[in-house]
PDB file of N, CA and C in Angstrom:
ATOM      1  N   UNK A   1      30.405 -17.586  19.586  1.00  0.00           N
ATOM      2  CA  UNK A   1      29.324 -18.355  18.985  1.00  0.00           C
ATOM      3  C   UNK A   1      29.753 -18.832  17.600  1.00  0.00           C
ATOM      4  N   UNK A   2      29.416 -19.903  17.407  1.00  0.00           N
ATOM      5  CA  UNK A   2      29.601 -20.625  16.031  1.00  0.00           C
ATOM      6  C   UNK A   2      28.779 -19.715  15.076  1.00  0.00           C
ATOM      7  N   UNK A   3      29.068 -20.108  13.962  1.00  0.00           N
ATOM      8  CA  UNK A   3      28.648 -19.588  12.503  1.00  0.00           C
ATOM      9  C   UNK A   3      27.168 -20.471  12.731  1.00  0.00           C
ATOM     10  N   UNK A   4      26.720 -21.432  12.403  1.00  0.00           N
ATOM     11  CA  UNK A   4      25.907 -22.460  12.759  1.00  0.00           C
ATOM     12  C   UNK A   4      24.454 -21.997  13.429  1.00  0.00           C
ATOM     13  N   UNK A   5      25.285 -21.291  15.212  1.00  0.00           N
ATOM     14  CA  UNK A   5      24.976 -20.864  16.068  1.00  0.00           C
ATOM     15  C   UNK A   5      23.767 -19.679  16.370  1.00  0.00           C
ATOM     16  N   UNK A   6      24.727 -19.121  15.355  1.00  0.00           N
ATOM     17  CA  UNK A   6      24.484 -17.433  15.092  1.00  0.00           C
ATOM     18  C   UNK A   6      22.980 -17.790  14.133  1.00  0.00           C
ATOM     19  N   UNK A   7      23.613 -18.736  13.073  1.00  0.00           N
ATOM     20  CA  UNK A   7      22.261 -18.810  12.018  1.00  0.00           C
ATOM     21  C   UNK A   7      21.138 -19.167  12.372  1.00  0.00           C
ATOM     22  N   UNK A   8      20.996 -19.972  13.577  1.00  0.00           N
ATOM     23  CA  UNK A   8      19.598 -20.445  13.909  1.00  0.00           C
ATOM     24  C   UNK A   8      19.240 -19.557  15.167  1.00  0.00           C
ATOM     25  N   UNK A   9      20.443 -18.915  15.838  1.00  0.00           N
ATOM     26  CA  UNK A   9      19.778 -17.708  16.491  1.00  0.00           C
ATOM     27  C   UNK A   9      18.996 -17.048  15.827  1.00  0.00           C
ATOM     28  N   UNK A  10      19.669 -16.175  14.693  1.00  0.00           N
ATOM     29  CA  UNK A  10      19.242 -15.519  13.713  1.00  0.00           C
ATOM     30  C   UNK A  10      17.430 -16.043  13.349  1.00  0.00           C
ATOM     31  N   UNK A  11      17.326 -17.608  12.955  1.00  0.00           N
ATOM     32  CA  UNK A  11      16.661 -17.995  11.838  1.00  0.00           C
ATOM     33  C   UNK A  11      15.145 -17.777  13.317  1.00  0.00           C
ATOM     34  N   UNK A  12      15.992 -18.163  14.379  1.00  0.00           N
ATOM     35  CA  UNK A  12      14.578 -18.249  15.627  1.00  0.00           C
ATOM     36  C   UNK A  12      13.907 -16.808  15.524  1.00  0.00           C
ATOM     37  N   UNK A  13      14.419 -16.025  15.665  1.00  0.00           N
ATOM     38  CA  UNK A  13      14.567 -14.313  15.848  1.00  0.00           C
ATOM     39  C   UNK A  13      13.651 -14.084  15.174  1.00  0.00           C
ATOM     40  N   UNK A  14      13.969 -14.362  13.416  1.00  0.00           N
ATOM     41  CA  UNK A  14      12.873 -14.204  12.549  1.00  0.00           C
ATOM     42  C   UNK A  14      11.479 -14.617  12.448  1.00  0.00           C
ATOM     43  N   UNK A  15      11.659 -16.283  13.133  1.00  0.00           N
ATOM     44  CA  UNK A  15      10.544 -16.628  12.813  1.00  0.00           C
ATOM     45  C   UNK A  15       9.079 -16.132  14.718  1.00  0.00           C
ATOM     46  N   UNK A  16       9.872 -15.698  15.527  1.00  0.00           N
ATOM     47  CA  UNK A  16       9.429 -15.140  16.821  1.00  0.00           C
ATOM     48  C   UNK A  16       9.102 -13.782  15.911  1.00  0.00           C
ATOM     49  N   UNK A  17       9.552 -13.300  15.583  1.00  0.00           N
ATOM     50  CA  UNK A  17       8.892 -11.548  14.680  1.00  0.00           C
ATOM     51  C   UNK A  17       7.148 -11.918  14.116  1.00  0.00           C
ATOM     52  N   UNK A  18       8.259 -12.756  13.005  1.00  0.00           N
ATOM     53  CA  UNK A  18       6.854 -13.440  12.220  1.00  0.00           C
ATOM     54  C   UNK A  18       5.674 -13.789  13.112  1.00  0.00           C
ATOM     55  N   UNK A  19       5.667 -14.259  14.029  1.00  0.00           N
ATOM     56  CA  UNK A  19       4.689 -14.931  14.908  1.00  0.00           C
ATOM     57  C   UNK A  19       4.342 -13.113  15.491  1.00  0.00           C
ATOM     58  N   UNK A  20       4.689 -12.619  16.072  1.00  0.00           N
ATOM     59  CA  UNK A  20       4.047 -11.614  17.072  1.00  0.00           C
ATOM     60  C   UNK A  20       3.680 -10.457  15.836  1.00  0.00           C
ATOM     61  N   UNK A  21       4.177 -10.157  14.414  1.00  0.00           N
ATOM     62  CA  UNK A  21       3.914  -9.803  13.341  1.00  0.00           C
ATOM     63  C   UNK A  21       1.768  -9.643  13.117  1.00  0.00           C
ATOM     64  N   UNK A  22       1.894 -11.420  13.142  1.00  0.00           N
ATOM     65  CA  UNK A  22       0.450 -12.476  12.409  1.00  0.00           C
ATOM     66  C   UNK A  22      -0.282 -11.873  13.560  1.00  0.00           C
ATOM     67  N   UNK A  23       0.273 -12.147  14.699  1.00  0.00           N
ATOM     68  CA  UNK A  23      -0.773 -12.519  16.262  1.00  0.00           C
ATOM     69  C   UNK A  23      -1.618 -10.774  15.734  1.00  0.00           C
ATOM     70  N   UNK A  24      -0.396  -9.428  15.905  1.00  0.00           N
ATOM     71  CA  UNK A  24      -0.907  -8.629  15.839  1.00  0.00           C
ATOM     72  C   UNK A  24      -2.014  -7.995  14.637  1.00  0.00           C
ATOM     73  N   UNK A  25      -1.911  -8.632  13.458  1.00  0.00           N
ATOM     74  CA  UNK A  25      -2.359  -8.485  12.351  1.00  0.00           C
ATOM     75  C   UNK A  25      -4.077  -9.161  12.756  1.00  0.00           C
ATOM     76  N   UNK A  26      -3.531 -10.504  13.589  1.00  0.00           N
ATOM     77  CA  UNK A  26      -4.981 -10.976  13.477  1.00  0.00           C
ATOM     78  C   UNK A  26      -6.068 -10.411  14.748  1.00  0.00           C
ATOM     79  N   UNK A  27      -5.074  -9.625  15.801  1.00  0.00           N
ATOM     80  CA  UNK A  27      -6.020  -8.832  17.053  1.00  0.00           C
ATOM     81  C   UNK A  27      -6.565  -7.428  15.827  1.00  0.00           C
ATOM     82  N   UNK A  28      -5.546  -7.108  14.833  1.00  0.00           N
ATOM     83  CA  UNK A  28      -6.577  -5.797  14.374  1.00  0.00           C
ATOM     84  C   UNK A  28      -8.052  -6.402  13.770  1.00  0.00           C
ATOM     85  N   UNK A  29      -7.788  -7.910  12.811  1.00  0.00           N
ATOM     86  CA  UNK A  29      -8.525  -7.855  12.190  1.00  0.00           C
ATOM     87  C   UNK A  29     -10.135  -8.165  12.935  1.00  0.00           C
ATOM     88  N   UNK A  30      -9.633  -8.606  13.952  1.00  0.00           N
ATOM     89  CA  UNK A  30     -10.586  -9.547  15.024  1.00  0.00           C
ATOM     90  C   UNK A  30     -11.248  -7.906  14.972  1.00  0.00           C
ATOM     91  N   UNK A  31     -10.782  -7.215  15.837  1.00  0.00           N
ATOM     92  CA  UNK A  31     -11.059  -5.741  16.413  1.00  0.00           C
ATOM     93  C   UNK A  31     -12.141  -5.262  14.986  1.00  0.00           C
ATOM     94  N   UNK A  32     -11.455  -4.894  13.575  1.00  0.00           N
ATOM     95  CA  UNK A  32     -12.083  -4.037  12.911  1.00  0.00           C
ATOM     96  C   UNK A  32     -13.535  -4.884  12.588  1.00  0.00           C
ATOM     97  N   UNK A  33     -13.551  -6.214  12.571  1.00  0.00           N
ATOM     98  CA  UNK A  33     -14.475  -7.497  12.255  1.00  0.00           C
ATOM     99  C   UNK A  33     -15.729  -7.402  13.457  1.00  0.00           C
ATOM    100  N   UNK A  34     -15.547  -6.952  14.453  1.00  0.00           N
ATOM    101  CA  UNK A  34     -16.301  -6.649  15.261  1.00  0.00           C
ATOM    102  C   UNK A  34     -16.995  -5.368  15.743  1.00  0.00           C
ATOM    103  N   UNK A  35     -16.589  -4.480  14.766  1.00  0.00           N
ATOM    104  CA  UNK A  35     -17.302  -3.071  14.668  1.00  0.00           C
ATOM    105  C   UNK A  35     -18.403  -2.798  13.842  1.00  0.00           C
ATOM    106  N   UNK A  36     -19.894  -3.352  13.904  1.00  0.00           N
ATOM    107  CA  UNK A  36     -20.343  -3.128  13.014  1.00  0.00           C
ATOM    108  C   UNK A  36     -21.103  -4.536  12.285  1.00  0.00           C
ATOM    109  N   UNK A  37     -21.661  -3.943  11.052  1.00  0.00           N
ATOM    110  CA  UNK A  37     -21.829  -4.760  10.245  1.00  0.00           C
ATOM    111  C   UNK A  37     -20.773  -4.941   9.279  1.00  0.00           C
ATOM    112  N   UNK A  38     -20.426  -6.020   8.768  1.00  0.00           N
ATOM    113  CA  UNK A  38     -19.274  -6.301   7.984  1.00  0.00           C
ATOM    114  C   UNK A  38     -19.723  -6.474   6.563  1.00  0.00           C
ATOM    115  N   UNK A  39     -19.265  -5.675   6.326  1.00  0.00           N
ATOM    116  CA  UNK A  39     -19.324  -5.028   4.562  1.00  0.00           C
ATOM    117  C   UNK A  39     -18.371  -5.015   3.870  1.00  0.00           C
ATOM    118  N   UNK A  40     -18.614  -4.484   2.528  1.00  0.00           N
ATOM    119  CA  UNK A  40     -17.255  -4.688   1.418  1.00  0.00           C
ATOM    120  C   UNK A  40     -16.011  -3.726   1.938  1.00  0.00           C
ATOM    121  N   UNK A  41     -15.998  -2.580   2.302  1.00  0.00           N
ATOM    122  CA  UNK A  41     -14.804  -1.674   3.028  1.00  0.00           C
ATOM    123  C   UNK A  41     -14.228  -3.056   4.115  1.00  0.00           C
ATOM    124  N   UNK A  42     -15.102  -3.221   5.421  1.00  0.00           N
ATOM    125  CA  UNK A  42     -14.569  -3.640   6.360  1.00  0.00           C
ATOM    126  C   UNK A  42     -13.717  -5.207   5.816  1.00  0.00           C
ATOM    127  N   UNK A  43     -14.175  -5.554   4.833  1.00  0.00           N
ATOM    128  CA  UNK A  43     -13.378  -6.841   3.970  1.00  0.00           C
ATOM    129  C   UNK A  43     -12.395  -6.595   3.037  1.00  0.00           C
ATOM    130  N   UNK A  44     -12.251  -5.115   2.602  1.00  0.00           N
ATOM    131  CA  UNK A  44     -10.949  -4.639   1.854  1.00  0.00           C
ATOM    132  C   UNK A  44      -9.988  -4.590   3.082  1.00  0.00           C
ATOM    133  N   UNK A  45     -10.067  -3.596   3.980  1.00  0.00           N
ATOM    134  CA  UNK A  45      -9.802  -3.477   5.247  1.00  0.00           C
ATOM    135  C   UNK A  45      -8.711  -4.390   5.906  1.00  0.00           C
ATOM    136  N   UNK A  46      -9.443  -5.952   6.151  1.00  0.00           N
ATOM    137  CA  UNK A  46      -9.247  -6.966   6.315  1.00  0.00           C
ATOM    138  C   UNK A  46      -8.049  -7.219   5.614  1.00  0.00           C
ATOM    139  N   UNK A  47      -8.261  -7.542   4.493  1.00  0.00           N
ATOM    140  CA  UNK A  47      -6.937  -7.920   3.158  1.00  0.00           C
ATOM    141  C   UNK A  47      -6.385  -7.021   3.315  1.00  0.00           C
ATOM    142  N   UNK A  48      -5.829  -5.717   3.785  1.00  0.00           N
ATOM    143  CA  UNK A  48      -5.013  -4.846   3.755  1.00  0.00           C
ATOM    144  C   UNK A  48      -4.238  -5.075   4.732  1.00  0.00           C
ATOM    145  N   UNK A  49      -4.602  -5.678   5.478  1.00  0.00           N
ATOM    146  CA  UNK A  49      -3.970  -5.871   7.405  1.00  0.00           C
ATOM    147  C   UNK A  49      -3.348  -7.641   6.925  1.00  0.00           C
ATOM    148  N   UNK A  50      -3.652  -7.917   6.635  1.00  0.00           N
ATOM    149  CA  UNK A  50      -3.157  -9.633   6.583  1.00  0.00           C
ATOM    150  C   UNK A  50      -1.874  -9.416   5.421  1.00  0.00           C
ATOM    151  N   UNK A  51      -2.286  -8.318   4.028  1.00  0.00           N
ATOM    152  CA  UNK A  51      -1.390  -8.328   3.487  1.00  0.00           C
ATOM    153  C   UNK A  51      -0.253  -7.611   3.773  1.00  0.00           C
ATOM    154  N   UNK A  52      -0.327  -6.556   4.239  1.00  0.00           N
ATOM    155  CA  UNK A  52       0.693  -5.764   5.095  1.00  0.00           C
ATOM    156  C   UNK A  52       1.895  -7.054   5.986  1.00  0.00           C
ATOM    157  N   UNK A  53       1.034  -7.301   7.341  1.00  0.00           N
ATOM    158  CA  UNK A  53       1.622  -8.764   7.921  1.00  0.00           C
ATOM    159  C   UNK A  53       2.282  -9.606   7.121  1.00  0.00           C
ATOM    160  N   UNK A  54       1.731 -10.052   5.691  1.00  0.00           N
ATOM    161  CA  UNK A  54       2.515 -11.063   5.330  1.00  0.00           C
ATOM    162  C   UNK A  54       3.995 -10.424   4.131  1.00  0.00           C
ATOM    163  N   UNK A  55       3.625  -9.053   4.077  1.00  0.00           N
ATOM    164  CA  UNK A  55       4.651  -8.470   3.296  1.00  0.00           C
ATOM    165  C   UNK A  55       5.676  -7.879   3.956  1.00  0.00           C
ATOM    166  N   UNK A  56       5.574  -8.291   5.794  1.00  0.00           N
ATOM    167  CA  UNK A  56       6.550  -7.520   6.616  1.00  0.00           C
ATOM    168  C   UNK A  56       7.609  -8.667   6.972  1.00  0.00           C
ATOM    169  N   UNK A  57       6.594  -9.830   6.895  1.00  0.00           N
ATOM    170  CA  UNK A  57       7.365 -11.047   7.384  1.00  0.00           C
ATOM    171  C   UNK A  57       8.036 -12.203   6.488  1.00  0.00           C
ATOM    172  N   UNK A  58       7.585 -11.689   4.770  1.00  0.00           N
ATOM    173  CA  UNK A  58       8.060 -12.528   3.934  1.00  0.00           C
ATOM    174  C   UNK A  58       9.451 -11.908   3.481  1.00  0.00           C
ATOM    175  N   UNK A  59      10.450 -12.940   3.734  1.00  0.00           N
ATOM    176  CA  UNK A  59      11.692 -12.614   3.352  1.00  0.00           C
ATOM    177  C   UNK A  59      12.465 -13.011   2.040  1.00  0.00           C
TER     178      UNK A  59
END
């Protein structure tokens, strides 16, 4: 495999993580968003799960 090759293998790889990363971040948030009445916890909650996701996938 080319150098080239490898990099956009590579670059796909990452951005397929990233995607199944979000998807899963956004089935928790869906999930915890639907338990209940939604209050200030269940909205910290929220921002904890999206920020997690975006601090796993930012490179």
């Amino acid at each position: 495999m080319t150098t080239e090759v490898q990099r956009v293998k590579a670059e796909i790889e990452r951005r397929v993580k990233g995607y199944d990363v979000f998807l899963a971040a956004l089935r928790e948030i869906i999930d915890r968003s639907n338990n209940g009445e939604l209050g200030t916890s269940k909205v910290i909650d929220m921002r904890k799960i999206a920020e997690r996701a975006i601090a796993e996938v930012a490179v």
